[in-house]
Protein backbone atom coordinates (compact mmCIF):
# COMPACT_ATOMS: atom_id res chain seq x y z
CA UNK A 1 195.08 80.34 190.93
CA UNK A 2 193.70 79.05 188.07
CA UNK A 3 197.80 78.31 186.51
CA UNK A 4 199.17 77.22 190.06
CA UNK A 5 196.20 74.92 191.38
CA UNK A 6 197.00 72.29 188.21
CA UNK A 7 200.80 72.28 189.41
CA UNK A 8 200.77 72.22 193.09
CA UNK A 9 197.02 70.94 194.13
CA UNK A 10 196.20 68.70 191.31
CA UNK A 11 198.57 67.53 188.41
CA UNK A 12 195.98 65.75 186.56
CA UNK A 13 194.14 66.92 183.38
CA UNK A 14 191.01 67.06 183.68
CA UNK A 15 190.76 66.86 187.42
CA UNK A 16 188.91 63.83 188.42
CA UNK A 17 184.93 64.13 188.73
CA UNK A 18 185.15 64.07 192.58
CA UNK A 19 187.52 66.80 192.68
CA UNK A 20 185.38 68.86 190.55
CA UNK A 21 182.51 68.05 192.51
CA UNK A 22 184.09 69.00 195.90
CA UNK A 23 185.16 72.50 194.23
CA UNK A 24 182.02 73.28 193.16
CA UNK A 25 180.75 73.25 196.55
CA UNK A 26 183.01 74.47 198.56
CA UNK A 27 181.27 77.08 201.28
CA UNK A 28 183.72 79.88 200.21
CA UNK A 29 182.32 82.01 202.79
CA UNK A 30 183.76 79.56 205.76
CA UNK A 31 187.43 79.88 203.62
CA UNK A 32 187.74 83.15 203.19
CA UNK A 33 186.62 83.54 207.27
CA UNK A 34 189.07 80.86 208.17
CA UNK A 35 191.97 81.25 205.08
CA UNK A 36 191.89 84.71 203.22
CA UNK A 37 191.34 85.16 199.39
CA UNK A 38 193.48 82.33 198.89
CA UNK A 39 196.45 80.09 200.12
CA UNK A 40 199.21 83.12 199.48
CA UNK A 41 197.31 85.86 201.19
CA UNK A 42 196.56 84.63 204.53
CA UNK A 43 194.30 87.23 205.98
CA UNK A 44 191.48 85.37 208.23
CA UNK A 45 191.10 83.74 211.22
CA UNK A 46 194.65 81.36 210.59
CA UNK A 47 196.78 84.69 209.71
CA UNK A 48 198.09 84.04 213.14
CA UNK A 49 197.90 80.98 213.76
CA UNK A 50 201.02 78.54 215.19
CA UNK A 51 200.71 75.50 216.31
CA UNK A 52 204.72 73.55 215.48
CA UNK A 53 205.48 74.14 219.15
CA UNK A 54 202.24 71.78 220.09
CA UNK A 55 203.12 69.08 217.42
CA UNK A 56 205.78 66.91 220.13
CA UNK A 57 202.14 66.85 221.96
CA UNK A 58 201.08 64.26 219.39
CA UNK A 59 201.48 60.80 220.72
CA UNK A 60 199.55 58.48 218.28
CA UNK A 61 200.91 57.13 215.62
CA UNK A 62 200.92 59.58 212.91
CA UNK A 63 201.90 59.51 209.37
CA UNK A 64 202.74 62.90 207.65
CA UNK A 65 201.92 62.77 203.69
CA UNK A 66 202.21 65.04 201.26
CA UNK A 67 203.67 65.59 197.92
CA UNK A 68 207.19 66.84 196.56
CA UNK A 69 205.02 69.38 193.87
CA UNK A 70 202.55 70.03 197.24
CA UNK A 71 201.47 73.74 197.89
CA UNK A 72 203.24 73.25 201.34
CA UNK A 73 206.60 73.45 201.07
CA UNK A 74 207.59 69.90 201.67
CA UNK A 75 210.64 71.01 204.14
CA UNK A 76 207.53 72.38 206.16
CA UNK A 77 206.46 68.64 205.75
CA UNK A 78 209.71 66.71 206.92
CA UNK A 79 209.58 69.16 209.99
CA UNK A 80 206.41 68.29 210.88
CA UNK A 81 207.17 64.72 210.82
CA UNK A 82 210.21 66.00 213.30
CA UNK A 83 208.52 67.43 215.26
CA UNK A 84 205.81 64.38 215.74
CA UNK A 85 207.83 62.15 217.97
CA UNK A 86 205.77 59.03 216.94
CA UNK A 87 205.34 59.75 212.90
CA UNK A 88 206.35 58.79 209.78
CA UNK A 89 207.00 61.11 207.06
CA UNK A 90 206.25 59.97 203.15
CA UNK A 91 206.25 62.82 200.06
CA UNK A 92 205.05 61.47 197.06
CA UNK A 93 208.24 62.00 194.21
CA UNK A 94 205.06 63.03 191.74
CA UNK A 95 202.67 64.17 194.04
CA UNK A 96 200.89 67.80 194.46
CA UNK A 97 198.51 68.49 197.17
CA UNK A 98 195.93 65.61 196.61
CA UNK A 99 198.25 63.06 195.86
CA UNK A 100 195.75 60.38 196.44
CA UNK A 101 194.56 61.32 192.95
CA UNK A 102 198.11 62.51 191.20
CA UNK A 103 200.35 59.69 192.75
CA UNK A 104 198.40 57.09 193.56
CA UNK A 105 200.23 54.13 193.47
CA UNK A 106 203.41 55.77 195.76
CA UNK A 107 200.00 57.43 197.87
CA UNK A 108 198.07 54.31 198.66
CA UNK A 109 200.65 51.94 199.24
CA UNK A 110 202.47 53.90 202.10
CA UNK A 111 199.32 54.78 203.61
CA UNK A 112 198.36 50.73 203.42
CA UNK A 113 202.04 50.23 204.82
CA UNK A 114 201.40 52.76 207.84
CA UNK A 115 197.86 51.55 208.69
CA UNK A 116 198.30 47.66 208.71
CA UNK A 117 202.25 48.80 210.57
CA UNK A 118 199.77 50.47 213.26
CA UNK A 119 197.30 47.49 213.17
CA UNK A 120 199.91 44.38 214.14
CA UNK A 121 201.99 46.45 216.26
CA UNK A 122 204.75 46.70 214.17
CA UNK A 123 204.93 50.54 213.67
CA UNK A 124 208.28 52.26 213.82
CA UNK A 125 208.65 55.61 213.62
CA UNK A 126 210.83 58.08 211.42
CA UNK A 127 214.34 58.38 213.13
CA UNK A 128 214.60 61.81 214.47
């Protein structure tokens, strides 16, 4: 993990001090209940776990975001955002996982876009 979390979860070098921070205390015990070892070996409590068939359900605004270097695949992304019926999809071009640190200026701006969209009542949604 310690050569794939730098390309897909954080491209940055050294990881910001929040980041660190948050890693350090991560309750491992509720992960490895919930995830598994890690994100590749899915053995606890979401090994089974679907949910795509719920996502039409969604009927607030919603704005999928992610990055094109993410750790989920970003085709897994744009189907989400298909699947939302009232979404918006955005992948940052040099994102990873926590793009709000590693692509902040593509990040920030579309979220900005998508809140003050939501907040006049001028929100349009992804074409399907």
């Amino acid at each position: 993990m310690g050569k794939l979390y730098p390309s897909v979860a954080c491209r940055l070098d050294p990881w910001p001090e929040p980041l660190m921070r948050a890693f350090k205390k991560a309750n491992t015990s509720i992960y490895i209940q919930m995830q598994g070892v890690d994100e590749f070996h899915v053995t606890g409590n979401f090994k089974n776990w679907e949910m795509w068939d719920r996502l039409p359900n969604i009927k607030v605004p919603t704005l999928v975001i992610g990055g094109e270097k993410d750790e989920m695949n970003p085709e897994d992304m744009r189907k989400e955002g298909k699947l939302i019926p009232n979404s918006r999809t955005y992948l940052c071009t040099n994102g990873s996982h926590l793009s709000m640190y590693d692509d902040q200026q593509n990040y920030f701006n579309n979220l900005i876009k998508f809140l003050k969209d939501v907040e006049e009542n001028k929100f349009e949604p992804d074409i399907k």
